[in-house]
PDB file of N, CA and C in Angstrom:
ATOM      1  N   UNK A   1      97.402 110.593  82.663  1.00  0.00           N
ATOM      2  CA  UNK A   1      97.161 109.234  82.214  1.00  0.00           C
ATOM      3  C   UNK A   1      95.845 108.760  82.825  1.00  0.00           C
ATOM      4  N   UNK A   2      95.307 108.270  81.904  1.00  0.00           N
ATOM      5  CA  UNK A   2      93.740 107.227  82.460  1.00  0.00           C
ATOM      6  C   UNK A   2      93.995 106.623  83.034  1.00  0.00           C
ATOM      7  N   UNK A   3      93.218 106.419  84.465  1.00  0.00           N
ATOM      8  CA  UNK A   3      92.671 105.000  85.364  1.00  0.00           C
ATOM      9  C   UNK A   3      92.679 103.655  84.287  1.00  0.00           C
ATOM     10  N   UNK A   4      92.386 102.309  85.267  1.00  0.00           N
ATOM     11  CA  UNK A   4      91.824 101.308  84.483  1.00  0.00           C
ATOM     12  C   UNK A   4      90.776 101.198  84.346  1.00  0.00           C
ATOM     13  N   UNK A   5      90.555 100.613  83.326  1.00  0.00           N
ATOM     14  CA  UNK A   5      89.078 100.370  82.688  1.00  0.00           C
ATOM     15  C   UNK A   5      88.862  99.023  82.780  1.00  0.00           C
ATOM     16  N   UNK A   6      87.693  99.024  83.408  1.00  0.00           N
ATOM     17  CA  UNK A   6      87.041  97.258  83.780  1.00  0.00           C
ATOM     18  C   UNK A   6      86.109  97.079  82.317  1.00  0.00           C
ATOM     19  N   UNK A   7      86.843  95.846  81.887  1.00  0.00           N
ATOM     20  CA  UNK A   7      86.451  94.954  80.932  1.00  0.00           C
ATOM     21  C   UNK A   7      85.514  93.737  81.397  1.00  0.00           C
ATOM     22  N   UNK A   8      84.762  93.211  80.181  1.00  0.00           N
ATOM     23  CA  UNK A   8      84.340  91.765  80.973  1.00  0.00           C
ATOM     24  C   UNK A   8      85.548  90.960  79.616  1.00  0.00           C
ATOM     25  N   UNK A   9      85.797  90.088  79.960  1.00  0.00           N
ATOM     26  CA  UNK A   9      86.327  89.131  78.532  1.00  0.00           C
ATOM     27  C   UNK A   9      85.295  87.796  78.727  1.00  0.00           C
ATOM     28  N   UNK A  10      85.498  86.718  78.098  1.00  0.00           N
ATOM     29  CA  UNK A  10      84.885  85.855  78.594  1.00  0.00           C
ATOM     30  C   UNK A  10      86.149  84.566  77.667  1.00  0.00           C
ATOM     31  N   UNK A  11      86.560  83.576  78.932  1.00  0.00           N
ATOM     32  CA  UNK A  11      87.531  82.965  78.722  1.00  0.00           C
ATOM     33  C   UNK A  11      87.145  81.078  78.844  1.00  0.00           C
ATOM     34  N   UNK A  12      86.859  80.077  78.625  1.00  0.00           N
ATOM     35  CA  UNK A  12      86.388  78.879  78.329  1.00  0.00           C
ATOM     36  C   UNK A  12      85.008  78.851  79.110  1.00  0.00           C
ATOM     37  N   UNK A  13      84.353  80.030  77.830  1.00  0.00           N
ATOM     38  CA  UNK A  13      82.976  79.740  78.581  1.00  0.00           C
ATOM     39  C   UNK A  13      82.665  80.561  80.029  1.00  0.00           C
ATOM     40  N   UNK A  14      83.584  80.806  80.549  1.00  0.00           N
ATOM     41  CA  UNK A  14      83.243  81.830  81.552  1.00  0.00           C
ATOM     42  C   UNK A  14      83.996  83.305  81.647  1.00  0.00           C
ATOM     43  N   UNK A  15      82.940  84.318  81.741  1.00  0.00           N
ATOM     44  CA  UNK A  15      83.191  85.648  82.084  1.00  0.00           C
ATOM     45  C   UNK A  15      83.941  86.016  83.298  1.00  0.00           C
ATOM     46  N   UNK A  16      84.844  86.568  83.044  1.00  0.00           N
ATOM     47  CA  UNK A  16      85.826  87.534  83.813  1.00  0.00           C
ATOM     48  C   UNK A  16      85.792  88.991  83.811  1.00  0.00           C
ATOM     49  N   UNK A  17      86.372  89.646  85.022  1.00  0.00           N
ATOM     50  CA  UNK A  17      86.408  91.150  84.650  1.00  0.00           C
ATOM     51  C   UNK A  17      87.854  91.201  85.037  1.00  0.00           C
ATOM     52  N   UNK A  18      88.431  92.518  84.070  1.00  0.00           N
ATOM     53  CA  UNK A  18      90.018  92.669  83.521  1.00  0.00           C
ATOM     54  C   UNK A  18      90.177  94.128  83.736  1.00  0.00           C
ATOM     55  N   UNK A  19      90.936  94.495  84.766  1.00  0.00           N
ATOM     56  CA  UNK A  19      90.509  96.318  84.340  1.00  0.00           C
ATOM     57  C   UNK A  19      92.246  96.578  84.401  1.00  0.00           C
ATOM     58  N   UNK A  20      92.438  97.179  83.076  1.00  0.00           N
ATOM     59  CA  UNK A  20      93.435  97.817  82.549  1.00  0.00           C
ATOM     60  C   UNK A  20      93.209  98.792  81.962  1.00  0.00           C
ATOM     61  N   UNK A  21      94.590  99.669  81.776  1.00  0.00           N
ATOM     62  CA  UNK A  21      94.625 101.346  81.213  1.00  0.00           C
ATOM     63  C   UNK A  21      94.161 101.289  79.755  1.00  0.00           C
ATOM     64  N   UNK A  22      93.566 102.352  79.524  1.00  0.00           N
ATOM     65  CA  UNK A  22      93.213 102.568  77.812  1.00  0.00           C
ATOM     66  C   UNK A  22      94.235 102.362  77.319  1.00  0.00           C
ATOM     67  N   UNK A  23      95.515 102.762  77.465  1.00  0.00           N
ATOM     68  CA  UNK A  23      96.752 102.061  76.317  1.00  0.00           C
ATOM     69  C   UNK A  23      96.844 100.709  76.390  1.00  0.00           C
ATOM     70  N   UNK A  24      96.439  99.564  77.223  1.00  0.00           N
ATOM     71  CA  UNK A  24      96.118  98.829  77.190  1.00  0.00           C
ATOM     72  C   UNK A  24      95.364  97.982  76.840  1.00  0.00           C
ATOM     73  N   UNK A  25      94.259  98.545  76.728  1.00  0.00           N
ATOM     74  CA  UNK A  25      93.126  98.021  75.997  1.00  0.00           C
ATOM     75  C   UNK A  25      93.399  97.998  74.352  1.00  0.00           C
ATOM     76  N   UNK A  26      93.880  99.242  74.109  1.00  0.00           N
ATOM     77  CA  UNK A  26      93.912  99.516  72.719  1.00  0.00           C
ATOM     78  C   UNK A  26      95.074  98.791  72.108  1.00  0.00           C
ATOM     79  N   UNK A  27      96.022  98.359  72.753  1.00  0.00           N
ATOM     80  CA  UNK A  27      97.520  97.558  72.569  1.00  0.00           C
ATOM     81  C   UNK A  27      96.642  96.010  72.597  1.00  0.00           C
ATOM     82  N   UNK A  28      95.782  95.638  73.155  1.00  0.00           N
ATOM     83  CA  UNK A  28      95.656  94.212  73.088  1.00  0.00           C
ATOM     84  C   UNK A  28      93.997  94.273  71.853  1.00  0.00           C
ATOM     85  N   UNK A  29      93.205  95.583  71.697  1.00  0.00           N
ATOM     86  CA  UNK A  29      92.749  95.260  70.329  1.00  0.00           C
ATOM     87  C   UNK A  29      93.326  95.322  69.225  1.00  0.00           C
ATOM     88  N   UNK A  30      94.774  95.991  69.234  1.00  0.00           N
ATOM     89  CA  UNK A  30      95.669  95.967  67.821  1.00  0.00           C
ATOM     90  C   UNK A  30      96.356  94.657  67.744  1.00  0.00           C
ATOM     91  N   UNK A  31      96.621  94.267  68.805  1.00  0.00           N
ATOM     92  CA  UNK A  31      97.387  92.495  68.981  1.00  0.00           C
ATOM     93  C   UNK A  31      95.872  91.675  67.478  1.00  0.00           C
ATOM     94  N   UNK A  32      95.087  91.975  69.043  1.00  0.00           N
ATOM     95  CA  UNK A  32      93.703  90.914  68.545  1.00  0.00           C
ATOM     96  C   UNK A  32      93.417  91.662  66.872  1.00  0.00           C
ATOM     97  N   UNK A  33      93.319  92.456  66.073  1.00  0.00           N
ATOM     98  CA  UNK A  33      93.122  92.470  64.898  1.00  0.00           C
ATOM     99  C   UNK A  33      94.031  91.736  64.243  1.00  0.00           C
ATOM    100  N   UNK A  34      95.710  92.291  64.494  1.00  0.00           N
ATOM    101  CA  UNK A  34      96.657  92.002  63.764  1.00  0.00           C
ATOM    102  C   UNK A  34      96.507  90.287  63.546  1.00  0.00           C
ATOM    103  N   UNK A  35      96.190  89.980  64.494  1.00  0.00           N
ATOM    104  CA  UNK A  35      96.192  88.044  64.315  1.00  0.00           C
ATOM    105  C   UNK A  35      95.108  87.459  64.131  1.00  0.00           C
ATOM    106  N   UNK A  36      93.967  88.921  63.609  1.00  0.00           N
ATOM    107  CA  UNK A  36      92.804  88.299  63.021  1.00  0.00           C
ATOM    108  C   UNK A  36      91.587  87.806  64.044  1.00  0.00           C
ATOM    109  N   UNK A  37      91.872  87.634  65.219  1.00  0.00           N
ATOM    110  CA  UNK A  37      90.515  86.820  66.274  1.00  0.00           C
ATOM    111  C   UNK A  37      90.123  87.680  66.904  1.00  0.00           C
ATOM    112  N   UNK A  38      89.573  87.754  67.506  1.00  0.00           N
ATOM    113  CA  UNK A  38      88.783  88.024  68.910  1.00  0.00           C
ATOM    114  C   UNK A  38      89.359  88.777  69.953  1.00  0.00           C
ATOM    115  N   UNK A  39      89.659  89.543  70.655  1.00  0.00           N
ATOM    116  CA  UNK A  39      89.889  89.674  72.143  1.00  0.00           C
ATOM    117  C   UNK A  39      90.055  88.854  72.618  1.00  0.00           C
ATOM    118  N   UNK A  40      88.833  88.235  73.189  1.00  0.00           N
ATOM    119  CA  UNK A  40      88.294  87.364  74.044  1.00  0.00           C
ATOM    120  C   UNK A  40      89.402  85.772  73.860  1.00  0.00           C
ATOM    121  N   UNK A  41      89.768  85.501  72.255  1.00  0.00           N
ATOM    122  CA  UNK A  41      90.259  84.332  72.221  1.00  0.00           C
ATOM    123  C   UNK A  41      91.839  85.129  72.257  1.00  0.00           C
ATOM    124  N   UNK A  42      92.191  85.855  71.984  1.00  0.00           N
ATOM    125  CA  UNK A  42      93.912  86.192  72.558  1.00  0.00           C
ATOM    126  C   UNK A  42      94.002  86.243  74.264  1.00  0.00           C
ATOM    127  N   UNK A  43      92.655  86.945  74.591  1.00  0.00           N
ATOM    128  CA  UNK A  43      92.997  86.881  75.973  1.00  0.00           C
ATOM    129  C   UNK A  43      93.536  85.276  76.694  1.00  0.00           C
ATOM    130  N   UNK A  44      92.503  84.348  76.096  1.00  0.00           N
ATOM    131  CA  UNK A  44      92.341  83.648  76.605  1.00  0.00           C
ATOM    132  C   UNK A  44      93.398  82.583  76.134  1.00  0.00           C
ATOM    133  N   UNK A  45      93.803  82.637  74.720  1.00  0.00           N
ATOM    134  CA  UNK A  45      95.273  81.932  74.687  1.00  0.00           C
ATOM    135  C   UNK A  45      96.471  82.888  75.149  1.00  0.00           C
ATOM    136  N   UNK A  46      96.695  83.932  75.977  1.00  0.00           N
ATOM    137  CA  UNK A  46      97.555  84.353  77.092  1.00  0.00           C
ATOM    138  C   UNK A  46      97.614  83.505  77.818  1.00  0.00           C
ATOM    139  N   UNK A  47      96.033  83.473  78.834  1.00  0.00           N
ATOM    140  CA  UNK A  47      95.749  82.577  80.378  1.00  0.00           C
ATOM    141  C   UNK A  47      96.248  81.444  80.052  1.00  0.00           C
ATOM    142  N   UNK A  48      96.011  81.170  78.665  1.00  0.00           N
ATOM    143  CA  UNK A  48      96.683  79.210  78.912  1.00  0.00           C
ATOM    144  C   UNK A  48      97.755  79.545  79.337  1.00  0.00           C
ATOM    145  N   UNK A  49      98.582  80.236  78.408  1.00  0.00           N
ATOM    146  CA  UNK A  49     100.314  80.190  78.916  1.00  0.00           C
ATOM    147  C   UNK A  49     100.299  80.798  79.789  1.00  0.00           C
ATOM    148  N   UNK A  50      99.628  81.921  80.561  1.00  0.00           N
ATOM    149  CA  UNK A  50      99.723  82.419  82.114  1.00  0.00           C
ATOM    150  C   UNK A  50      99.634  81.018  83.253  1.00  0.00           C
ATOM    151  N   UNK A  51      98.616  80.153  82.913  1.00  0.00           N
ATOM    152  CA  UNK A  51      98.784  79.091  83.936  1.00  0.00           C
ATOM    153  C   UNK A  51      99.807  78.107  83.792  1.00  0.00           C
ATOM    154  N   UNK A  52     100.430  77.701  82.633  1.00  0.00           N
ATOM    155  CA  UNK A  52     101.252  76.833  82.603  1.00  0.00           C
ATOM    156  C   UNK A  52     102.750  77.263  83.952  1.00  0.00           C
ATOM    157  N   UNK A  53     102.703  78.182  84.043  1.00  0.00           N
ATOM    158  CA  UNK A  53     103.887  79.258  84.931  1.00  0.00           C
ATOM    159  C   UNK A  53     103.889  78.284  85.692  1.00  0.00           C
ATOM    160  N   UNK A  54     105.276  78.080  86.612  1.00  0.00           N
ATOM    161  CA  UNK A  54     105.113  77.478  88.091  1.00  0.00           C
ATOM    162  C   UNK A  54     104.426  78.264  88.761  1.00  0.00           C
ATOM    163  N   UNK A  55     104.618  79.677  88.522  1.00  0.00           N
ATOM    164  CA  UNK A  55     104.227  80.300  89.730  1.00  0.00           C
ATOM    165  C   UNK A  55     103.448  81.521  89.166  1.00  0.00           C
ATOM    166  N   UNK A  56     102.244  81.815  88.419  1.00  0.00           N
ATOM    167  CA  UNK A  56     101.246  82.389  87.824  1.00  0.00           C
ATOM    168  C   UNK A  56     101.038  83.663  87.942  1.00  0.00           C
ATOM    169  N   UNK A  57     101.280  84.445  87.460  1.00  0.00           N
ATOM    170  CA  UNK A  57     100.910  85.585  87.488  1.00  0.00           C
ATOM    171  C   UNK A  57      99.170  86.064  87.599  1.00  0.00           C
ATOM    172  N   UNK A  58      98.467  87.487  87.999  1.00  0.00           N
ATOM    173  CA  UNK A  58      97.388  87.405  87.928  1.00  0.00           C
ATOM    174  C   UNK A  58      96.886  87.999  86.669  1.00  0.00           C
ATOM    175  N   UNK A  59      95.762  87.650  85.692  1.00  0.00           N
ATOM    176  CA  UNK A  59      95.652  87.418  84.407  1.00  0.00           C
ATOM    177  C   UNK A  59      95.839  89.410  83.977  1.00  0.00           C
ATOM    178  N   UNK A  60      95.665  89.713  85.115  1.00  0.00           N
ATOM    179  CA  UNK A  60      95.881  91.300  84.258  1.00  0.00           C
ATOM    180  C   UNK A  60      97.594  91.972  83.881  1.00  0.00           C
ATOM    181  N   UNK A  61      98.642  90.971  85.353  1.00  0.00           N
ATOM    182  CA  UNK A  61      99.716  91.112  84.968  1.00  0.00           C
ATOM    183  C   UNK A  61      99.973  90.564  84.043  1.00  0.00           C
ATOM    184  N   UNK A  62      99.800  89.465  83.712  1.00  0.00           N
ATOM    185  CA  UNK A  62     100.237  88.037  82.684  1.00  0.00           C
ATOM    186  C   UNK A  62      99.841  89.453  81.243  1.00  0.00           C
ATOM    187  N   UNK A  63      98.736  90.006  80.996  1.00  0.00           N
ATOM    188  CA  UNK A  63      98.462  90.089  79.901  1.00  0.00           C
ATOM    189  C   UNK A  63      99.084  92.007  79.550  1.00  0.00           C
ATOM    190  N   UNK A  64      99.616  92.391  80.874  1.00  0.00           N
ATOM    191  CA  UNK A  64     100.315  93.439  80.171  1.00  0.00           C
ATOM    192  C   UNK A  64     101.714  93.364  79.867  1.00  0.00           C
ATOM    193  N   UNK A  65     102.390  91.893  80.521  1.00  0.00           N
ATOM    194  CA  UNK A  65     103.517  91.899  80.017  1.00  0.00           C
ATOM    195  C   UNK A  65     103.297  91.578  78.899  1.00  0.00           C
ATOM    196  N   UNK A  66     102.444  90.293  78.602  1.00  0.00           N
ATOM    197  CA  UNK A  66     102.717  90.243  77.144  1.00  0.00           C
ATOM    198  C   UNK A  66     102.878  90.750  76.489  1.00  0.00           C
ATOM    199  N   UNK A  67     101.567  92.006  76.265  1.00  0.00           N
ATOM    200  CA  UNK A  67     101.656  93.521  75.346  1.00  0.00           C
ATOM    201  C   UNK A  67     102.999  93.814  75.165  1.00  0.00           C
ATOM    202  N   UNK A  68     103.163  94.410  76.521  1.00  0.00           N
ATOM    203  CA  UNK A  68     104.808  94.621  76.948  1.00  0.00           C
ATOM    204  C   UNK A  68     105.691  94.045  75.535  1.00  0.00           C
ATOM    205  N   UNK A  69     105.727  92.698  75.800  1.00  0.00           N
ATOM    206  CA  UNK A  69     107.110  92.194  74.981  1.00  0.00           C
ATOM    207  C   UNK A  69     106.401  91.620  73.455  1.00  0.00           C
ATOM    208  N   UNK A  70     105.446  91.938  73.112  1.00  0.00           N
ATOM    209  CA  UNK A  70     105.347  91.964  71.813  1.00  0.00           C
ATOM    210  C   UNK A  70     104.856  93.176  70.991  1.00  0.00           C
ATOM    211  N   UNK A  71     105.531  94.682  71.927  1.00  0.00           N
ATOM    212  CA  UNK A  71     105.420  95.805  70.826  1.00  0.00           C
ATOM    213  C   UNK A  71     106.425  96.496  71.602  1.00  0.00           C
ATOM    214  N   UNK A  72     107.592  95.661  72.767  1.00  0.00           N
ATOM    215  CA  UNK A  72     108.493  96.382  72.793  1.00  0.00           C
ATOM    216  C   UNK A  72     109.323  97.078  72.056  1.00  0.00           C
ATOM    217  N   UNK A  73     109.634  96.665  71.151  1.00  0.00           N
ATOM    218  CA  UNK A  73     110.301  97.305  69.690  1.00  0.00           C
ATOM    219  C   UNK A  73     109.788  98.498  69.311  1.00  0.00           C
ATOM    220  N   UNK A  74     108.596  98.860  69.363  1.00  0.00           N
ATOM    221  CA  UNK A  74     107.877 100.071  69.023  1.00  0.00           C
ATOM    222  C   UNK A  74     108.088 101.228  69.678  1.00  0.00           C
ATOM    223  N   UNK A  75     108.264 102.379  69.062  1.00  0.00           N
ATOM    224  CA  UNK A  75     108.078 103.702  69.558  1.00  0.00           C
ATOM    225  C   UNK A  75     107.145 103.692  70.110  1.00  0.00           C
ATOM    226  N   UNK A  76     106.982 104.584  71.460  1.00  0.00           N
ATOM    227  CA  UNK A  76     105.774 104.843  72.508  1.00  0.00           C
ATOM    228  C   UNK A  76     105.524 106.182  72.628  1.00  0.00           C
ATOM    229  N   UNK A  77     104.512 107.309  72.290  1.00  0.00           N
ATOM    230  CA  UNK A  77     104.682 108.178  72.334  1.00  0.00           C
ATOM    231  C   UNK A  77     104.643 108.684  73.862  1.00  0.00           C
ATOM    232  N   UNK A  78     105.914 109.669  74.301  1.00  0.00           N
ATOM    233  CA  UNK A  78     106.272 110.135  75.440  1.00  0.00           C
ATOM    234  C   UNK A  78     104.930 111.045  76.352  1.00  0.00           C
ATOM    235  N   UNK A  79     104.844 109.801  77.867  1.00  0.00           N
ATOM    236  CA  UNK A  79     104.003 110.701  78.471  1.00  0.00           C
ATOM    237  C   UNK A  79     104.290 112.367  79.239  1.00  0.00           C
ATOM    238  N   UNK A  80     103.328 113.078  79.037  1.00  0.00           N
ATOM    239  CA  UNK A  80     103.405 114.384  79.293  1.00  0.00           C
ATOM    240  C   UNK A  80     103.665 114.194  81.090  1.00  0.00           C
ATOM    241  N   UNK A  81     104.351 114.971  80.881  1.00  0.00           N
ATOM    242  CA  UNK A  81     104.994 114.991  82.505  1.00  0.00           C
ATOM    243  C   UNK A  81     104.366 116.096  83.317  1.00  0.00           C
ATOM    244  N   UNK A  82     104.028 115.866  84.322  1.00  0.00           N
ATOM    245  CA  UNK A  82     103.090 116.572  84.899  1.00  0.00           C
ATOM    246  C   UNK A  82     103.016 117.549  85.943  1.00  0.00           C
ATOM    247  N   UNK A  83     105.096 117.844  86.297  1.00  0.00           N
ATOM    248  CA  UNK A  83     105.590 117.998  86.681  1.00  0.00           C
ATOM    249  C   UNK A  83     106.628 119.486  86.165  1.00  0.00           C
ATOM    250  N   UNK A  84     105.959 120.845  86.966  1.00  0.00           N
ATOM    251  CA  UNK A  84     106.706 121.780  86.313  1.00  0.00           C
ATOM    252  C   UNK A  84     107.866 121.415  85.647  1.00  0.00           C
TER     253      UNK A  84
END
């Protein structure tokens, strides 16, 4: 499995860096096509609802659960085990 990969996004006007796994990346550009916008503006309507939290997650957790629970339903193809 790939390391994370440092992203910049840029979220009300200001740039951030985001470093998540390539299945990650690629799970939140299929989000961002499927609903038509941007990256940058899904990321950033996550963070709204990441800050509303009492207690906030940090924007890279906030945004892999999301992934998480909006393609939980989906088949994942099984990682190769690396392990005789």
């Amino acid at each position: 499995m790939a390391g994370p990969v440092k992203r910049s996004v840029t979220i009300a006007g200001h740039a951030t860096s985001v470093s998540l796994e390539p299945v990650f990346w690629a799970a939140l550009d299929r989000a961002a096509a499927e609903d038509a916008i941007p990256v940058n503006a899904l990321v950033a309507r996550i963070d709204a609802v990441r800050i509303e939290a009492v207690d906030p997650p940090n924007l890279t957790s906030a945004l892999r659960v999301w992934l998480f629970e909006r393609f939980a339903g989906e088949q994942v193809p099984p990682t190769p085990n690396p392990l005789p």
